[in-house]
PDB file of N, CA and C in Angstrom:
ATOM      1  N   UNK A   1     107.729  55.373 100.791  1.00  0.00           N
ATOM      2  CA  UNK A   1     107.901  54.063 101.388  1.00  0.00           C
ATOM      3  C   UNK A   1     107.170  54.065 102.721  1.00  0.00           C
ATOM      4  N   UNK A   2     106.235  53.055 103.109  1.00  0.00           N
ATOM      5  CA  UNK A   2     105.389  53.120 104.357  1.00  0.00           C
ATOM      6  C   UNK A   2     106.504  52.432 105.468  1.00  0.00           C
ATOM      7  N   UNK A   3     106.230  52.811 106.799  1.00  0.00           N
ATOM      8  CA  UNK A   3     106.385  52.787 107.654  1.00  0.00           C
ATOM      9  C   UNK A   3     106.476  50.682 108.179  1.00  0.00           C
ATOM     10  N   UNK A   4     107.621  50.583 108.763  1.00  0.00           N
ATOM     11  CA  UNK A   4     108.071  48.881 109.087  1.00  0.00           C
ATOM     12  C   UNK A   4     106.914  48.772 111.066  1.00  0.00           C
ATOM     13  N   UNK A   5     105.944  47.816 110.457  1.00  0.00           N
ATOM     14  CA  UNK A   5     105.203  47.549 111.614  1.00  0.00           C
ATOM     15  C   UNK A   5     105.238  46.520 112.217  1.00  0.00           C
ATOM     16  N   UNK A   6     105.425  46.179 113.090  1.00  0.00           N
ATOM     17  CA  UNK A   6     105.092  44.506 114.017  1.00  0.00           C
ATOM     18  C   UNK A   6     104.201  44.466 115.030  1.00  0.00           C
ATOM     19  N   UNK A   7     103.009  43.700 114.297  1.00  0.00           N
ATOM     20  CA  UNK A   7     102.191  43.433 115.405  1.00  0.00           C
ATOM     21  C   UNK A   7     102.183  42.356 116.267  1.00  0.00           C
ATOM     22  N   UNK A   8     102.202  42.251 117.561  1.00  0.00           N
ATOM     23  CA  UNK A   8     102.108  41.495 118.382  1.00  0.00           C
ATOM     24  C   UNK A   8     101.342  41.011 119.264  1.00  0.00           C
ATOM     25  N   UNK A   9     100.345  41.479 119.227  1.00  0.00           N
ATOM     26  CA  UNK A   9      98.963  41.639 119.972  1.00  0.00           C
ATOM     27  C   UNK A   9      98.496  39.509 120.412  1.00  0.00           C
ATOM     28  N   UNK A  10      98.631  39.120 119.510  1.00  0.00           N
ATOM     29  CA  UNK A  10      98.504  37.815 119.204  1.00  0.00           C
ATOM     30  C   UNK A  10      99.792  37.034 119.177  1.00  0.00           C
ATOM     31  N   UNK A  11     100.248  36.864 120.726  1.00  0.00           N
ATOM     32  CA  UNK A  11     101.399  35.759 120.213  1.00  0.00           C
ATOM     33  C   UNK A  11     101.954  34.486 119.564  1.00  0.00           C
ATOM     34  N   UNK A  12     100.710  34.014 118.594  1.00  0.00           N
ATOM     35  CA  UNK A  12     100.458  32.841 118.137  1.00  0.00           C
ATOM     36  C   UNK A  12     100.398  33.415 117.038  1.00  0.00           C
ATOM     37  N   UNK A  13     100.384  34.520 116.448  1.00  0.00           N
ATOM     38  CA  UNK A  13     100.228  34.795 115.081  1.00  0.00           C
ATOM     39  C   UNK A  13     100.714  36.377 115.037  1.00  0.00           C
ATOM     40  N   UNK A  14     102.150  36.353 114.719  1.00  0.00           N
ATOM     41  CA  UNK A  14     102.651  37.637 114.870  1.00  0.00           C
ATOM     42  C   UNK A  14     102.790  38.707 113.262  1.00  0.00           C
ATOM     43  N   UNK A  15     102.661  39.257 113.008  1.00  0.00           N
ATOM     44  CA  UNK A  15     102.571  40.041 111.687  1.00  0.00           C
ATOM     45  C   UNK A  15     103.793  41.099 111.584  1.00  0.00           C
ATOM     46  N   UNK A  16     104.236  41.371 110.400  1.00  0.00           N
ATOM     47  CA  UNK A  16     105.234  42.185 110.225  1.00  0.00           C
ATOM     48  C   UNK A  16     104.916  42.675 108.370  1.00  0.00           C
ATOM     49  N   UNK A  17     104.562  44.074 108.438  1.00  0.00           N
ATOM     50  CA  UNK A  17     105.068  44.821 107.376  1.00  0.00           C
ATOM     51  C   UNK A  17     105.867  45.900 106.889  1.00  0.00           C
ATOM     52  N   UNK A  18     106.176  45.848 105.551  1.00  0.00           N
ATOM     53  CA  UNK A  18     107.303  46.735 105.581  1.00  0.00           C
ATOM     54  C   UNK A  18     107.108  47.155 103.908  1.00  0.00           C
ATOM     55  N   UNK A  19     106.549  47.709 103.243  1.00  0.00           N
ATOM     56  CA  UNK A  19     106.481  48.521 102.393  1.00  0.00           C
ATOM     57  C   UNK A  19     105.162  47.360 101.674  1.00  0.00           C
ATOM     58  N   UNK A  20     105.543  46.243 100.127  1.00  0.00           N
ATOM     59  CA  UNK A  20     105.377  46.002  99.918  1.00  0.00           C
ATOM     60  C   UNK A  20     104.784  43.930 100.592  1.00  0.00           C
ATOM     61  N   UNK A  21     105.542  44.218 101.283  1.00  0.00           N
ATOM     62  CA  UNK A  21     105.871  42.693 101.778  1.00  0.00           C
ATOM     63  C   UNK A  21     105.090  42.512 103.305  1.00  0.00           C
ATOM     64  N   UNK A  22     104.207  41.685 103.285  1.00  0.00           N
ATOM     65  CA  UNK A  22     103.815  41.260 104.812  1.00  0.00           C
ATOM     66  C   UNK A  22     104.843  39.600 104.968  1.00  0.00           C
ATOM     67  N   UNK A  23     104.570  39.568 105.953  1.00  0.00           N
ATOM     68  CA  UNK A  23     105.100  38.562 106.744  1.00  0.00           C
ATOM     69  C   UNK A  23     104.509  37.757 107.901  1.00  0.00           C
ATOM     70  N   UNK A  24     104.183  36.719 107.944  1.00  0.00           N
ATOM     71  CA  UNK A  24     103.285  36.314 109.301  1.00  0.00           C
ATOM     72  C   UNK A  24     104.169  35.092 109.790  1.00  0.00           C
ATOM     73  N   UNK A  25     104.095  35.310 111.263  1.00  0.00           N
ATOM     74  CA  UNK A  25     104.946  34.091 111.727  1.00  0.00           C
ATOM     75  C   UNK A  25     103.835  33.275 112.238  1.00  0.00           C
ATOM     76  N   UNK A  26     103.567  31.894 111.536  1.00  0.00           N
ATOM     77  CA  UNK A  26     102.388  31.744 111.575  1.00  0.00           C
ATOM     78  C   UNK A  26     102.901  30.402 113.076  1.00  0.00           C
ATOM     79  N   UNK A  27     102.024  30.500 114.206  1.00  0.00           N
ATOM     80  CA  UNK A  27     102.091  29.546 115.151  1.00  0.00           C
ATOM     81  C   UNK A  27     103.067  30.396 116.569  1.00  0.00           C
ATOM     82  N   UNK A  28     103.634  31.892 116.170  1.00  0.00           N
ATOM     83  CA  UNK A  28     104.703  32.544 116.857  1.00  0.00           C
ATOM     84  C   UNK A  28     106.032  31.744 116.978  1.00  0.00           C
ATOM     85  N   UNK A  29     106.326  32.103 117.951  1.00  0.00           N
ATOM     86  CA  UNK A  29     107.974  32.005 118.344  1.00  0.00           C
ATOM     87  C   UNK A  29     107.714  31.002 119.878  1.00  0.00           C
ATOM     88  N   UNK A  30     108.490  29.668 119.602  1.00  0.00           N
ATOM     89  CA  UNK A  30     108.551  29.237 120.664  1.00  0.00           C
ATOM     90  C   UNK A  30     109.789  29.629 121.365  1.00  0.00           C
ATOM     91  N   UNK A  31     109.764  29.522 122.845  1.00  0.00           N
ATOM     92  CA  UNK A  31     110.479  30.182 123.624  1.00  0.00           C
ATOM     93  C   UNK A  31     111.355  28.979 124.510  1.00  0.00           C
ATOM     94  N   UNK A  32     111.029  27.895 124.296  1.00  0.00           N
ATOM     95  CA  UNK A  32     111.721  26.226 124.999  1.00  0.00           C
ATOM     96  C   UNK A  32     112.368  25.844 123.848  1.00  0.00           C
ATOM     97  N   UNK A  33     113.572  25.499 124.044  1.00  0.00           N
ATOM     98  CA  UNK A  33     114.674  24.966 123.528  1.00  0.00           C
ATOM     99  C   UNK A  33     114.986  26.170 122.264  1.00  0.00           C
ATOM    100  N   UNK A  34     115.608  27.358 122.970  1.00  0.00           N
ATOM    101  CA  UNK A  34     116.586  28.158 122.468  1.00  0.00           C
ATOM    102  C   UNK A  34     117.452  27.951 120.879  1.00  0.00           C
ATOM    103  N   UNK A  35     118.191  26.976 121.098  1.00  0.00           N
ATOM    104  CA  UNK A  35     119.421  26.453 120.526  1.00  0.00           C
ATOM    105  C   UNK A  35     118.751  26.697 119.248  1.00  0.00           C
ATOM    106  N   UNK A  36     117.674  26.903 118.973  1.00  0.00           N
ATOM    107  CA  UNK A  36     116.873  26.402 117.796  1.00  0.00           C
ATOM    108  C   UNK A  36     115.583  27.511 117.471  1.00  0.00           C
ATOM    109  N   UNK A  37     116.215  28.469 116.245  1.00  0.00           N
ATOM    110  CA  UNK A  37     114.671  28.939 116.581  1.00  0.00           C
ATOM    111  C   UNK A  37     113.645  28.861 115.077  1.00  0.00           C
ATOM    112  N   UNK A  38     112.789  27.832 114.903  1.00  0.00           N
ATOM    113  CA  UNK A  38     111.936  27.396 113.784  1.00  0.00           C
ATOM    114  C   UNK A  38     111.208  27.903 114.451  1.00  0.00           C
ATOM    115  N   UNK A  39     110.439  28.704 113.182  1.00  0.00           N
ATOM    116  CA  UNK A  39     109.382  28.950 112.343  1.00  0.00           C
ATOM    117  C   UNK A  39     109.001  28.500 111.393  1.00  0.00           C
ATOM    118  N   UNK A  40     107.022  28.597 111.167  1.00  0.00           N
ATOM    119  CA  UNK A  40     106.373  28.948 110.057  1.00  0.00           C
ATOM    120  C   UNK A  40     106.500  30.180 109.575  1.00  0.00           C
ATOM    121  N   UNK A  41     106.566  30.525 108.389  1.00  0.00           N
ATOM    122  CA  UNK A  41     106.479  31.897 107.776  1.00  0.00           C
ATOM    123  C   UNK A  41     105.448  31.981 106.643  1.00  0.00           C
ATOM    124  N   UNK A  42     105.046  33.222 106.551  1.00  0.00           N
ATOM    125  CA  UNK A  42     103.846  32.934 105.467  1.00  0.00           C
ATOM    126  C   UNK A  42     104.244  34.489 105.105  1.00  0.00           C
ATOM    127  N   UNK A  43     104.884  34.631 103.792  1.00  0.00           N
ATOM    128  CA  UNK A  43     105.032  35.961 103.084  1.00  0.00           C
ATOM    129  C   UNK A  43     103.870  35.927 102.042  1.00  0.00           C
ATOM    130  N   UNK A  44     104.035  37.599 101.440  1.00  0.00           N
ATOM    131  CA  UNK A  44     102.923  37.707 100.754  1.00  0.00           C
ATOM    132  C   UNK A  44     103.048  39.172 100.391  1.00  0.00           C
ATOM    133  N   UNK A  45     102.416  39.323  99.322  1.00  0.00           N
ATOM    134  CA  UNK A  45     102.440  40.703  98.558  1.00  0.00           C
ATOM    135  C   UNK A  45     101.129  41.607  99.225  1.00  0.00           C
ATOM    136  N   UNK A  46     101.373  42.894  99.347  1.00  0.00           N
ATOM    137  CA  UNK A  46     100.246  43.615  99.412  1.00  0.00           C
ATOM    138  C   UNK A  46      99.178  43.632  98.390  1.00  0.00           C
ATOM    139  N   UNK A  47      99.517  44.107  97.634  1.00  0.00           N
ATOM    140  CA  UNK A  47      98.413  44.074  96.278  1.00  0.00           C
ATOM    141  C   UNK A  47      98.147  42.850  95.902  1.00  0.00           C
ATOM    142  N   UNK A  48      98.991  41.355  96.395  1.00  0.00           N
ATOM    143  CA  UNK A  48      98.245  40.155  95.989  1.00  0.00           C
ATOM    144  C   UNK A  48      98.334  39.194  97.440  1.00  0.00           C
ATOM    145  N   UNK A  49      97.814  39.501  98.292  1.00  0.00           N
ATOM    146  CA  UNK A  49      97.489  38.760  99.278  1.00  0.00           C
ATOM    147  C   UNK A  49      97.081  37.434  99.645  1.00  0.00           C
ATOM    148  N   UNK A  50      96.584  37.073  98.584  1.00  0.00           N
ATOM    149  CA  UNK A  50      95.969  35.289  98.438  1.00  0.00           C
ATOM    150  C   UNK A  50      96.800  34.801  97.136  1.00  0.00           C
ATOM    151  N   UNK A  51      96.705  35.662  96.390  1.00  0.00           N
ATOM    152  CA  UNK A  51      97.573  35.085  94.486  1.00  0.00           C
ATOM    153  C   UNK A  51      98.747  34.416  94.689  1.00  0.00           C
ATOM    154  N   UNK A  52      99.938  35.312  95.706  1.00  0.00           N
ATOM    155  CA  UNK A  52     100.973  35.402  95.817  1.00  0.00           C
ATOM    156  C   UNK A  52     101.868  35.007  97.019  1.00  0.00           C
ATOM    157  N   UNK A  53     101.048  33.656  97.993  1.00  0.00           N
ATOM    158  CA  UNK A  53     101.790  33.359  99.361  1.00  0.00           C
ATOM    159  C   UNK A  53     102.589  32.307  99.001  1.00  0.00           C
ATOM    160  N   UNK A  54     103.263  32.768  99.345  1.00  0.00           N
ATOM    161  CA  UNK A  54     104.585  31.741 100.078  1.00  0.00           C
ATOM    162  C   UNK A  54     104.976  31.368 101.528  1.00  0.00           C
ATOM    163  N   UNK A  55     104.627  29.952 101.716  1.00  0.00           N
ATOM    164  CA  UNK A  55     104.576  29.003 103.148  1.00  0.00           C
ATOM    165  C   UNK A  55     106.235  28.508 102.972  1.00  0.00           C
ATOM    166  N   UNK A  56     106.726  28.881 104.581  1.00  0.00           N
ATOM    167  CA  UNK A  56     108.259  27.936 104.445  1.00  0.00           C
ATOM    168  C   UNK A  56     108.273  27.945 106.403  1.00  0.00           C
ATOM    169  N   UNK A  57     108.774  26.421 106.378  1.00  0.00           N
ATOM    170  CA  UNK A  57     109.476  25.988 107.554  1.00  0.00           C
ATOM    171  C   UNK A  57     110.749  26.260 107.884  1.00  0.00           C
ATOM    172  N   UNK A  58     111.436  27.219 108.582  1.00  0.00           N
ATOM    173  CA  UNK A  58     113.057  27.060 108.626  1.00  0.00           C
ATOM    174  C   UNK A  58     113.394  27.432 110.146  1.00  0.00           C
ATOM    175  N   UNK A  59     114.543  27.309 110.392  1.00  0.00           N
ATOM    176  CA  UNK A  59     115.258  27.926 111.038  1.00  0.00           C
ATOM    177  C   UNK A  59     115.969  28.299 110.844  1.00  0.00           C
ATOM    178  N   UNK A  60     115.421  29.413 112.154  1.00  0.00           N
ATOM    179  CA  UNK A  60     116.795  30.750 111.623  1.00  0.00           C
ATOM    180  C   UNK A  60     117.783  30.943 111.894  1.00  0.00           C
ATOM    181  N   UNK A  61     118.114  29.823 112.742  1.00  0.00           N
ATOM    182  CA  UNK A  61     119.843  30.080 113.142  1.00  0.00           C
ATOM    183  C   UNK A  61     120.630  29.181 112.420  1.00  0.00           C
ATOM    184  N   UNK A  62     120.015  29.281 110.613  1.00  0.00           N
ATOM    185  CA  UNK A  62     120.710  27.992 109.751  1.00  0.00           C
ATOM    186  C   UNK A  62     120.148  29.027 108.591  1.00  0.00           C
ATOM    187  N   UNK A  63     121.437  28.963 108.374  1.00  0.00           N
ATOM    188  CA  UNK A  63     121.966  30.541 107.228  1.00  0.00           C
ATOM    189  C   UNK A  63     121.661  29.939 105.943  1.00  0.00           C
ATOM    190  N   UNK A  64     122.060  28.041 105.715  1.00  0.00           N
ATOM    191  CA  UNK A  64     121.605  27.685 104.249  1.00  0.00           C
ATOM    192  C   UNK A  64     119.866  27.418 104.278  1.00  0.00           C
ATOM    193  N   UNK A  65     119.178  27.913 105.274  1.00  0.00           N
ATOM    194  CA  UNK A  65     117.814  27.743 105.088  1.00  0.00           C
ATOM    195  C   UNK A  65     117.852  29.092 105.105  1.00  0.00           C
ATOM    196  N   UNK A  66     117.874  29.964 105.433  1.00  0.00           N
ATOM    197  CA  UNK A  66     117.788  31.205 105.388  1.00  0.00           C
ATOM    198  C   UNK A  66     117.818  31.791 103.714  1.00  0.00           C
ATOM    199  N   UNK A  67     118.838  31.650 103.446  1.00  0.00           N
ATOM    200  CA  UNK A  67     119.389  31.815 101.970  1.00  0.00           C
ATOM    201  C   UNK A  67     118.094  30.903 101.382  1.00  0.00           C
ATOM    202  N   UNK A  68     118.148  29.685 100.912  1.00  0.00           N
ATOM    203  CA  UNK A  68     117.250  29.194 100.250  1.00  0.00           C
ATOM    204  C   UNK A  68     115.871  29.864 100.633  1.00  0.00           C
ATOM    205  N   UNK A  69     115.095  30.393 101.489  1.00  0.00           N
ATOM    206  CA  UNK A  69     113.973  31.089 102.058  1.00  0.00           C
ATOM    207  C   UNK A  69     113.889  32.472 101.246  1.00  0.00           C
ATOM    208  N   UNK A  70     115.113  32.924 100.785  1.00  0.00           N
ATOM    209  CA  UNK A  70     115.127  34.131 100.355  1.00  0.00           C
ATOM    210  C   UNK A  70     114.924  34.116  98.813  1.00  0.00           C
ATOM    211  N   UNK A  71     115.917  32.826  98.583  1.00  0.00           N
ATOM    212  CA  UNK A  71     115.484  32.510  96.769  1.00  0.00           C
ATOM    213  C   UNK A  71     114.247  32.138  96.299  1.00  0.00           C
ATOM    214  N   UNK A  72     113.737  31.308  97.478  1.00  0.00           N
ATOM    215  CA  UNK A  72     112.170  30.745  96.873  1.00  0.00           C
ATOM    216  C   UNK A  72     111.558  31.834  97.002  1.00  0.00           C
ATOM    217  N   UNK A  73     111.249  32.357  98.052  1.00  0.00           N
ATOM    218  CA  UNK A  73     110.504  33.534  98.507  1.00  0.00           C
ATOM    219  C   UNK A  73     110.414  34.601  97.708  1.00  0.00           C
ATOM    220  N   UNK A  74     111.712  34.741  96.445  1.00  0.00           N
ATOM    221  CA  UNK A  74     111.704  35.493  95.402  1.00  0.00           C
ATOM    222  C   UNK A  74     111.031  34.958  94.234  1.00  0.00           C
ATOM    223  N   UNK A  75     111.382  34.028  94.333  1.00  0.00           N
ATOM    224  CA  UNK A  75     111.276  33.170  92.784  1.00  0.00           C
ATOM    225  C   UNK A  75     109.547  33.158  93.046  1.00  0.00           C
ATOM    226  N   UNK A  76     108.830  32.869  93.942  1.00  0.00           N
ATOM    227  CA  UNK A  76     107.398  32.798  93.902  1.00  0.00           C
ATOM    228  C   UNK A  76     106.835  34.117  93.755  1.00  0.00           C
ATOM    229  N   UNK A  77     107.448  34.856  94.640  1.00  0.00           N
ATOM    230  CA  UNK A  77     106.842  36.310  95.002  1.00  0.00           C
ATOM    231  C   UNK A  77     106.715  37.531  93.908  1.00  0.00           C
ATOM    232  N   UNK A  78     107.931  37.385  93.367  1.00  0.00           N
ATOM    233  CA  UNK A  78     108.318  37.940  91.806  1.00  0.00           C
ATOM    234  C   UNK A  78     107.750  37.449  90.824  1.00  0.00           C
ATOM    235  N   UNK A  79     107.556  36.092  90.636  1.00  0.00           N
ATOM    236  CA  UNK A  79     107.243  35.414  89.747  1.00  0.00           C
ATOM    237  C   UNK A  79     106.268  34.178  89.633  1.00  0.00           C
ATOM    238  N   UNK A  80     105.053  34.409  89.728  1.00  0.00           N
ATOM    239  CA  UNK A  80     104.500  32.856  90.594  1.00  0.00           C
ATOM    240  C   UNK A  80     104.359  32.320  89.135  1.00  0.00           C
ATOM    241  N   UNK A  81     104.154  31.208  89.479  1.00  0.00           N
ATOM    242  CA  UNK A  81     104.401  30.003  87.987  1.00  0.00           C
ATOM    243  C   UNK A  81     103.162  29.732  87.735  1.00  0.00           C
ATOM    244  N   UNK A  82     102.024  29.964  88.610  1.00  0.00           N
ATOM    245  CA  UNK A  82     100.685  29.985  88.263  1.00  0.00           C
ATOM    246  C   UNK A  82      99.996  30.779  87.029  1.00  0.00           C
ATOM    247  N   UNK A  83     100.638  31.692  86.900  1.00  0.00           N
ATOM    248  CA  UNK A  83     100.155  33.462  86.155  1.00  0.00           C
ATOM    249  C   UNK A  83     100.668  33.045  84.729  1.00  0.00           C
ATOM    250  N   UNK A  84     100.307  33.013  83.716  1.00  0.00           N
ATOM    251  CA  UNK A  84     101.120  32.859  82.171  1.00  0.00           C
ATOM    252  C   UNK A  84     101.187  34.525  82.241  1.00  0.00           C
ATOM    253  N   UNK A  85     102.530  34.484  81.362  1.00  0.00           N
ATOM    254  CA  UNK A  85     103.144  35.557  80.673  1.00  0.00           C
ATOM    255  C   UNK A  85     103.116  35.791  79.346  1.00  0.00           C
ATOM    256  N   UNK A  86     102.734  36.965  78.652  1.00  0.00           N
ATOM    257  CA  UNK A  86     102.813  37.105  77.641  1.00  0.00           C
ATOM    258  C   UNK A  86     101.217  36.403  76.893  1.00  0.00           C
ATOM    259  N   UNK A  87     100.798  36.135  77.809  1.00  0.00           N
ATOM    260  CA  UNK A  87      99.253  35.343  77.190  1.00  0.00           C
ATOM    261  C   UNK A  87      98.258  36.445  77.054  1.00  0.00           C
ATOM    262  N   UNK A  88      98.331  37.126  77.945  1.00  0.00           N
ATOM    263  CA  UNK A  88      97.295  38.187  78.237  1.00  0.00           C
ATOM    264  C   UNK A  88      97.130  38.798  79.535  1.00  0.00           C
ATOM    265  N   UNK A  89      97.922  38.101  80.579  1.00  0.00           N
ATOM    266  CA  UNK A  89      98.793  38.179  82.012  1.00  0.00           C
ATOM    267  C   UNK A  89      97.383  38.046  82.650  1.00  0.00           C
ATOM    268  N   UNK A  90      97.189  37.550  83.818  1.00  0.00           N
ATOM    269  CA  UNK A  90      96.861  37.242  84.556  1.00  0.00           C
ATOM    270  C   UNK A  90      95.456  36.270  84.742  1.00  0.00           C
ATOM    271  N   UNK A  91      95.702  34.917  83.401  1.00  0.00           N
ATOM    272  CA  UNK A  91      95.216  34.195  83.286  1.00  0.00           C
ATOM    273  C   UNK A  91      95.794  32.873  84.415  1.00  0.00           C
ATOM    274  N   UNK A  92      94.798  32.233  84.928  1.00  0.00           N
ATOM    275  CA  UNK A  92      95.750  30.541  85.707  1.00  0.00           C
ATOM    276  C   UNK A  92      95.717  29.681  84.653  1.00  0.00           C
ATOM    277  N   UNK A  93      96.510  28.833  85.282  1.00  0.00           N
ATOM    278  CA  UNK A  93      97.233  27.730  84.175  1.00  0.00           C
ATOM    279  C   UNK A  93      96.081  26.390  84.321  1.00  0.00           C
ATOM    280  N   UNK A  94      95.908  25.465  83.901  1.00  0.00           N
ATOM    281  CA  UNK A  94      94.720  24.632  84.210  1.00  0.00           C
ATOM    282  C   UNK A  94      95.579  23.758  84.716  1.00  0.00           C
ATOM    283  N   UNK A  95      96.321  23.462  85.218  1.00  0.00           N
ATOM    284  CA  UNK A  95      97.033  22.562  86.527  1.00  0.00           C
ATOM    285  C   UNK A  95      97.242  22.891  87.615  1.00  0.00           C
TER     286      UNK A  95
END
């Protein structure tokens, strides 16, 4: 299992990996008005980096966006609806 990294170099575009999974907080972390902390997020597979992103708006101090972030974020990431199964795998769909 590789090593959990956060780059920060760029506070407008912060990066986080952790085995299989990157993570980009895309726009950073605003720091005015606390009470509230939204993000862009942009997950994504290592081995499929463009195939396999998933874009979500939430905040994180709101546990039913959180939760839903975690189901989509699976349901795409695991499974993108683009890819047919059982066809010959890794054909796109013409829609």
């Amino acid at each position: 299992m590789s090593k959990a990294q956060l780059h920060s170099e760029n506070p407008e575009l912060l990066l986080y990996t952790e085995g299989r999974l990157h993570i980009t907080v895309l726009g950073g972390v605003r720091l005015s008005g606390l009470d509230r902390l939204k993000v862009k997020l942009k997950l994504t597979l290592k081995e499929k980096p463009n195939e396999a992103a998933f874009r979500h708006h939430l905040d994180l101090y709101n546990s039913i966006q959180c939760e839903q972030l975690i189901e989509k974020a699976s349901e795409v990431l695991c499974n993108p609806p683009f890819f047919r199964t059982g066809l010959g795998g890794g054909h796109r769909n013409s829609f």
